[in-house]
PDB file of N, CA and C in Angstrom:
ATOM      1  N   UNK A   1      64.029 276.832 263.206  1.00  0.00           N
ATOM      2  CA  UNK A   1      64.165 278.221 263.601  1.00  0.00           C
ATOM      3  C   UNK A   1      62.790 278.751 263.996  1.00  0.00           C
ATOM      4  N   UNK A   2      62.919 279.285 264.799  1.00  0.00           N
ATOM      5  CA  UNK A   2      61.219 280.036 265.818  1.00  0.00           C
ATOM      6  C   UNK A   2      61.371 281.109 264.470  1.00  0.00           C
ATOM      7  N   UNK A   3      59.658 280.932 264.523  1.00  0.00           N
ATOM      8  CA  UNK A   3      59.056 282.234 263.072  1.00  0.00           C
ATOM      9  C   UNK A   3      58.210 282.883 263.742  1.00  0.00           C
ATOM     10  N   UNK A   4      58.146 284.291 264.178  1.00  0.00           N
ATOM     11  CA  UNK A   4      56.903 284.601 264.486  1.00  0.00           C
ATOM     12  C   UNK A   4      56.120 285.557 263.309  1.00  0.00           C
ATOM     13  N   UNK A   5      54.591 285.519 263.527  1.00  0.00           N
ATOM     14  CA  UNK A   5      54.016 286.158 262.924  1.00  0.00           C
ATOM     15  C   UNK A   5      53.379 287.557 263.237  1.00  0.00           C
ATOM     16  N   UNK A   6      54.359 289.311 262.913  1.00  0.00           N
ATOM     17  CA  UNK A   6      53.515 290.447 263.756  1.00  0.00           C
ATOM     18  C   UNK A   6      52.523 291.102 262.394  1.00  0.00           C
ATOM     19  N   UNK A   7      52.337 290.511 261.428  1.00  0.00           N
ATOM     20  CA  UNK A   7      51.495 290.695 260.045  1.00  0.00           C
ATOM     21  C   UNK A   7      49.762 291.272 260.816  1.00  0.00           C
ATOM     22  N   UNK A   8      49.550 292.517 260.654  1.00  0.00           N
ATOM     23  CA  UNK A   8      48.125 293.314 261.211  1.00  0.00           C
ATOM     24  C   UNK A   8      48.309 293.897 262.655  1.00  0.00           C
ATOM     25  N   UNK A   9      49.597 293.678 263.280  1.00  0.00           N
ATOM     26  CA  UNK A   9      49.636 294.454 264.437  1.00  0.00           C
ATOM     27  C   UNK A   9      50.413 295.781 264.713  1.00  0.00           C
ATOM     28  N   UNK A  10      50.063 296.422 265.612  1.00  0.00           N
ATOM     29  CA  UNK A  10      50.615 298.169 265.071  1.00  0.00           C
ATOM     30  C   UNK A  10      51.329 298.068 266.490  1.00  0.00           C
ATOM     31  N   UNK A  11      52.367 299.235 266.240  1.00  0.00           N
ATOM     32  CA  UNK A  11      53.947 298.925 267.057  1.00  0.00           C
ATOM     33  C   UNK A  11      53.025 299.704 268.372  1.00  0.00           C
ATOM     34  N   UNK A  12      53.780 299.738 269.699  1.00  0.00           N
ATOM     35  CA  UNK A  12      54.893 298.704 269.474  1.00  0.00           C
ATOM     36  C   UNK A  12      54.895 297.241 269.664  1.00  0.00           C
ATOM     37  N   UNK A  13      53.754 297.284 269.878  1.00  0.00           N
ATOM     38  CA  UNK A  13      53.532 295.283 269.631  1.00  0.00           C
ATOM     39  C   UNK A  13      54.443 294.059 268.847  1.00  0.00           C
ATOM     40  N   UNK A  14      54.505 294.637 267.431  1.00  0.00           N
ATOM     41  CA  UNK A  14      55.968 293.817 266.876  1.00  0.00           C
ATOM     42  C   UNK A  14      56.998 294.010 267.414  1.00  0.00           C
ATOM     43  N   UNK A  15      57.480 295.063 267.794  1.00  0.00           N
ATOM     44  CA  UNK A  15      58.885 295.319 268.500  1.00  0.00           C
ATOM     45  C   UNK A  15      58.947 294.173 269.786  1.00  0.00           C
ATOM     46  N   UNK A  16      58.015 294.608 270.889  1.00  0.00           N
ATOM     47  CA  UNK A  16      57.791 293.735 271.803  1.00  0.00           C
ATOM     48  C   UNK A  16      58.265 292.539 271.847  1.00  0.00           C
ATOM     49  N   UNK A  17      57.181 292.026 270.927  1.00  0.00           N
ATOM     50  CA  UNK A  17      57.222 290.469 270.087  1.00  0.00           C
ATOM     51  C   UNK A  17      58.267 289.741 269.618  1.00  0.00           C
ATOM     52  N   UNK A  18      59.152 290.876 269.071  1.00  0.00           N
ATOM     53  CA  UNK A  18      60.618 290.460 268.605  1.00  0.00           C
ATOM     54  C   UNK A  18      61.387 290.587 269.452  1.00  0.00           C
ATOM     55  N   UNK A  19      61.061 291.196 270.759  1.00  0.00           N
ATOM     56  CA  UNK A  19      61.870 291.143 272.074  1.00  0.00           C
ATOM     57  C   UNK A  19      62.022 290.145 273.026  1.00  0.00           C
ATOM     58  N   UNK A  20      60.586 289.656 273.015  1.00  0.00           N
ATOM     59  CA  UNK A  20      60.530 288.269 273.768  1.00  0.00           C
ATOM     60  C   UNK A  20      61.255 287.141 273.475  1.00  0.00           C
ATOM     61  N   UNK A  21      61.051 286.655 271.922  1.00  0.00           N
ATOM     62  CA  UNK A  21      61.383 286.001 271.034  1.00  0.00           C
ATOM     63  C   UNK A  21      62.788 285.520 270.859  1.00  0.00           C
ATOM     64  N   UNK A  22      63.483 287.061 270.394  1.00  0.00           N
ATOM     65  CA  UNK A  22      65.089 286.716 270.818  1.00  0.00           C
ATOM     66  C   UNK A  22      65.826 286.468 271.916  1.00  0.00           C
ATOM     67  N   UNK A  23      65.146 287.364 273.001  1.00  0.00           N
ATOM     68  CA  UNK A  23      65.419 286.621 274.401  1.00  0.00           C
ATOM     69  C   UNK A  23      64.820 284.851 274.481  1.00  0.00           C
ATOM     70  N   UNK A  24      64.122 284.309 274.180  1.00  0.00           N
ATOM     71  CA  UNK A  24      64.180 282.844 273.933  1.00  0.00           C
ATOM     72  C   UNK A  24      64.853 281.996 272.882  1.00  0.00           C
ATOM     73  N   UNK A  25      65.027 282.989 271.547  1.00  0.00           N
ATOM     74  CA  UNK A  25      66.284 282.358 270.766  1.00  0.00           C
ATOM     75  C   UNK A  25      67.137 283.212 270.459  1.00  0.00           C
ATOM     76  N   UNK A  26      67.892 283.286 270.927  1.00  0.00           N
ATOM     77  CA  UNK A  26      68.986 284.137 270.824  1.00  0.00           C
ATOM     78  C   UNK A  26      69.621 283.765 269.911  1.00  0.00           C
ATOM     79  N   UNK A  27      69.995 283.107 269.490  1.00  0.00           N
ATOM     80  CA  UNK A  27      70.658 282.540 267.768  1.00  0.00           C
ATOM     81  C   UNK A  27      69.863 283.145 266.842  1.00  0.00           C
ATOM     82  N   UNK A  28      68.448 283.220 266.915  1.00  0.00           N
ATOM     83  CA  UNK A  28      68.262 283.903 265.731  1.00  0.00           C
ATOM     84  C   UNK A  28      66.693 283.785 265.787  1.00  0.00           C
ATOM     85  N   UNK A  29      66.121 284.139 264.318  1.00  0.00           N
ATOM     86  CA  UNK A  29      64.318 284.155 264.429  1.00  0.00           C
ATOM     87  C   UNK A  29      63.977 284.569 263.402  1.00  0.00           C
ATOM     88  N   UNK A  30      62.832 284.174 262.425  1.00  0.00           N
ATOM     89  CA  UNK A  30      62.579 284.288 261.331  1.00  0.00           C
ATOM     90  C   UNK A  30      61.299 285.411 261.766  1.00  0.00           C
ATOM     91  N   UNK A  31      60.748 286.861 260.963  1.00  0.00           N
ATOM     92  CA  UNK A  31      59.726 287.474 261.530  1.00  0.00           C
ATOM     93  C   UNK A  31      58.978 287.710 260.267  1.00  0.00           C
ATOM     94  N   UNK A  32      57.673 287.683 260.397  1.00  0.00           N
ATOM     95  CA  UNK A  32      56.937 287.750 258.923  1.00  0.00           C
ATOM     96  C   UNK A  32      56.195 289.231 259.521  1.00  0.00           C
ATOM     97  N   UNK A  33      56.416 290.468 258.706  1.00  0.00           N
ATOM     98  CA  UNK A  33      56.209 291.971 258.898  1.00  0.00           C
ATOM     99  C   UNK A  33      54.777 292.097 257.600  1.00  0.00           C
ATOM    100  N   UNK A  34      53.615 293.235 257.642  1.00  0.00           N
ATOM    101  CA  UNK A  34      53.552 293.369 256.349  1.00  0.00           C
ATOM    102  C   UNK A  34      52.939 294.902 256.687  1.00  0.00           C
ATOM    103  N   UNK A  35      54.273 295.485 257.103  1.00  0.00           N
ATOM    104  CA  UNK A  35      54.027 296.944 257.012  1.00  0.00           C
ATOM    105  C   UNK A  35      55.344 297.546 257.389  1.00  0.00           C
ATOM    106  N   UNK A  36      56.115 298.705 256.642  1.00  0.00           N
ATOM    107  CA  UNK A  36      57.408 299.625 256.708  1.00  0.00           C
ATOM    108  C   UNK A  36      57.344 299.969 258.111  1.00  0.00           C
ATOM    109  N   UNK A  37      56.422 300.401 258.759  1.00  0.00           N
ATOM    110  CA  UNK A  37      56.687 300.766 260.128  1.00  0.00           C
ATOM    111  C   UNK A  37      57.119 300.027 260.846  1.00  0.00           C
ATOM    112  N   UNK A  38      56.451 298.633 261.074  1.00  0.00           N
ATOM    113  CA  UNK A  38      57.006 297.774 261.802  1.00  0.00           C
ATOM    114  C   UNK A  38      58.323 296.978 261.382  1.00  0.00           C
ATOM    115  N   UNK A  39      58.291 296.694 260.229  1.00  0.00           N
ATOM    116  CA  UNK A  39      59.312 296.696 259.531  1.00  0.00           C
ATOM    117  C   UNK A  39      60.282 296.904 260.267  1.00  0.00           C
ATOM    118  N   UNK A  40      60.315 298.845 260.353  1.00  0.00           N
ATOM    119  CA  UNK A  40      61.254 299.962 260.078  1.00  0.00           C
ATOM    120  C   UNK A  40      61.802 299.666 261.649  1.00  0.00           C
ATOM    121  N   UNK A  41      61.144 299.920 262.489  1.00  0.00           N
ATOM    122  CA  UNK A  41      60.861 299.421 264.328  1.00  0.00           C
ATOM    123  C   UNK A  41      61.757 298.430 264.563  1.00  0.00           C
ATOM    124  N   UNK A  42      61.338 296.981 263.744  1.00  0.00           N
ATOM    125  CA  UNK A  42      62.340 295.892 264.444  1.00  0.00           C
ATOM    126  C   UNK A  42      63.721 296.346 263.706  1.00  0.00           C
ATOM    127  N   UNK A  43      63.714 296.417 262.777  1.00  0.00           N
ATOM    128  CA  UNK A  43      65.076 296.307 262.370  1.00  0.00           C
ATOM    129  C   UNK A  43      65.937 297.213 262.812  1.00  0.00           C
ATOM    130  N   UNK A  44      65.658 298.799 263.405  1.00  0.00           N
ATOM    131  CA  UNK A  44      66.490 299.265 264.336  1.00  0.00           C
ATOM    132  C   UNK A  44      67.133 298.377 265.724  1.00  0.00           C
ATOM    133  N   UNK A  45      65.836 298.267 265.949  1.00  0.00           N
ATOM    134  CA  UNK A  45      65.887 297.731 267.660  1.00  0.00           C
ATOM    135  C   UNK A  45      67.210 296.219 267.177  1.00  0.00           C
ATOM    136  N   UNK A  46      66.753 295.693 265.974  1.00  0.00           N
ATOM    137  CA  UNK A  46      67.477 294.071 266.011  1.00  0.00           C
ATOM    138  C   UNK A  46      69.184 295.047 265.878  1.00  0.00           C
ATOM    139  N   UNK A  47      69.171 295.595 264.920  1.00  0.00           N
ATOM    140  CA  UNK A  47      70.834 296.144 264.591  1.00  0.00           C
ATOM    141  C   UNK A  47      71.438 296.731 265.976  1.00  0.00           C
ATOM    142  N   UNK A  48      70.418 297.594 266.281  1.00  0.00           N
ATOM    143  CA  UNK A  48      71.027 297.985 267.590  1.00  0.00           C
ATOM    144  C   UNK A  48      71.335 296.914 268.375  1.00  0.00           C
ATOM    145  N   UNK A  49      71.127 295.955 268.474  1.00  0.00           N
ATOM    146  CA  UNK A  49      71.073 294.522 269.333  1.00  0.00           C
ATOM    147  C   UNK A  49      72.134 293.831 269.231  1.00  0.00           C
ATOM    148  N   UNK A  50      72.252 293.979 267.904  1.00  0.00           N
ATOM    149  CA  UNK A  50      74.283 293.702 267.287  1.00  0.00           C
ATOM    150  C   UNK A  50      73.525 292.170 266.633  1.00  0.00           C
ATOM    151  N   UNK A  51      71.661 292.316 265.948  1.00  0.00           N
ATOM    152  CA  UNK A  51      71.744 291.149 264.570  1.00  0.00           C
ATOM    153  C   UNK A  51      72.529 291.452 263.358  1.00  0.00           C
ATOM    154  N   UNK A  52      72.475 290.415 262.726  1.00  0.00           N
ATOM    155  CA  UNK A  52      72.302 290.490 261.016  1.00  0.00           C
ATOM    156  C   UNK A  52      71.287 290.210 260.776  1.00  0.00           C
ATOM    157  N   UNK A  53      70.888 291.100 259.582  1.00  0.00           N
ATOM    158  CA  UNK A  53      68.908 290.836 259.352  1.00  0.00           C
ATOM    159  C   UNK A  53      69.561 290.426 257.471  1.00  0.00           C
ATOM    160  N   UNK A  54      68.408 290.265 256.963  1.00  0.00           N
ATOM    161  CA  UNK A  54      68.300 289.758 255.470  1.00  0.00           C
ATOM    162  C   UNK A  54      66.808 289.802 255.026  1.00  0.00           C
ATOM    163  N   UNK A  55      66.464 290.390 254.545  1.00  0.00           N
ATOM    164  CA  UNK A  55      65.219 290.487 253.784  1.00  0.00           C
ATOM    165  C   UNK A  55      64.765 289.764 252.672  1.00  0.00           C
ATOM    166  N   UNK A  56      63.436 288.859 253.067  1.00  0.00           N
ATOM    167  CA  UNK A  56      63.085 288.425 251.805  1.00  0.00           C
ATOM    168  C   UNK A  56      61.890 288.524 251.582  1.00  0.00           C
ATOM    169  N   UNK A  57      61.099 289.039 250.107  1.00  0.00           N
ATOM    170  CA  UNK A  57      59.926 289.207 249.753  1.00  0.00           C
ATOM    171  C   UNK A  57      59.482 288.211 249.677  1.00  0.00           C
ATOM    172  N   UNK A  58      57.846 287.513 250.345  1.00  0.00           N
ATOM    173  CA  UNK A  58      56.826 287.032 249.984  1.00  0.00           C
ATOM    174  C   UNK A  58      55.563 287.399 250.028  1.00  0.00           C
ATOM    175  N   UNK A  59      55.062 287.673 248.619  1.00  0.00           N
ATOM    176  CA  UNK A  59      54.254 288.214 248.272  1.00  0.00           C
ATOM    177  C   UNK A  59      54.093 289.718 249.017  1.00  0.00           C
ATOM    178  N   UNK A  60      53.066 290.015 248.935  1.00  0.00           N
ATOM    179  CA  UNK A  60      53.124 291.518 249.886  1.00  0.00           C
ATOM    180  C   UNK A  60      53.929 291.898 251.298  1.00  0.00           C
ATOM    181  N   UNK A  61      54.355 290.553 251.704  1.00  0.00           N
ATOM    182  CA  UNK A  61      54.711 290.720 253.462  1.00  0.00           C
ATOM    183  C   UNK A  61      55.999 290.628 252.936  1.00  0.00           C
ATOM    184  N   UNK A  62      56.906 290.608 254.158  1.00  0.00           N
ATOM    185  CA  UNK A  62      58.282 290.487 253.979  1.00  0.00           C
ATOM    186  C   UNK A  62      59.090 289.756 255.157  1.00  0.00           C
ATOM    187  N   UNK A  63      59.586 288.749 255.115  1.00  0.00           N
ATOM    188  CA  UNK A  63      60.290 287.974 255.869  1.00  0.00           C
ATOM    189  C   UNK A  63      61.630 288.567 256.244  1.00  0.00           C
ATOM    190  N   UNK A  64      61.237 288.708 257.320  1.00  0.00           N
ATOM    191  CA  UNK A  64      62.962 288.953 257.903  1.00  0.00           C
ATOM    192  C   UNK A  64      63.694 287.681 258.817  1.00  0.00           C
ATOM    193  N   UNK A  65      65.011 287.510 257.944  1.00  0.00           N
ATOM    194  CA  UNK A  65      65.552 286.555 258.638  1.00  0.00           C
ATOM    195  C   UNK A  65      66.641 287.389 259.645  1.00  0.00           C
ATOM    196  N   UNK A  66      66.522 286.791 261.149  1.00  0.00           N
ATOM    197  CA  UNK A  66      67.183 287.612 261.975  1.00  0.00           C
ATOM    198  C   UNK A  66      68.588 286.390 262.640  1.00  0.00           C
ATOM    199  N   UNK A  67      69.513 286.554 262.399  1.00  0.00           N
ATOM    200  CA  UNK A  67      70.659 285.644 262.708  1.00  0.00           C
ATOM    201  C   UNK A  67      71.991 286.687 263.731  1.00  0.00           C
ATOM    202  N   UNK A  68      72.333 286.142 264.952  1.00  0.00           N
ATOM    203  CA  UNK A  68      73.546 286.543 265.327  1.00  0.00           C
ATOM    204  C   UNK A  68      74.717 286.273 264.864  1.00  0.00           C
TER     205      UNK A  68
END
């Protein structure tokens, strides 16, 4: 599964990032976040998109697993 990393970049750069991304995997994409904003950013844009997201804590950051 494609992982990208938007951990120190300020929006809308992660959004972006997660735009490209799913347009190349459209099945799905693992995203490593380590801030609520950006966070907050993809996971609209992914739901609106018609993902399923799942959240998992590591350490301070937070992995989002993004699956159609």
């Amino acid at each position: 599964m494609e992982k990208i990393d938007v951990r120190g970049m300020s929006c809308p750069q992660p959004v972006l990032m997660t735009k490209n991304a799913i347009e190349k995997h459209p099945e799905g994409i693992d995203i490593l976040v380590d801030n609520n904003t950006a966070k907050n950013n993809i996971t609209r844009f992914l739901k609106n998109s018609g993902y399923k997201l799942e959240f998992k804590n590591e350490e301070e950051d937070t992995l989002i697993v993004v699956r159609k």
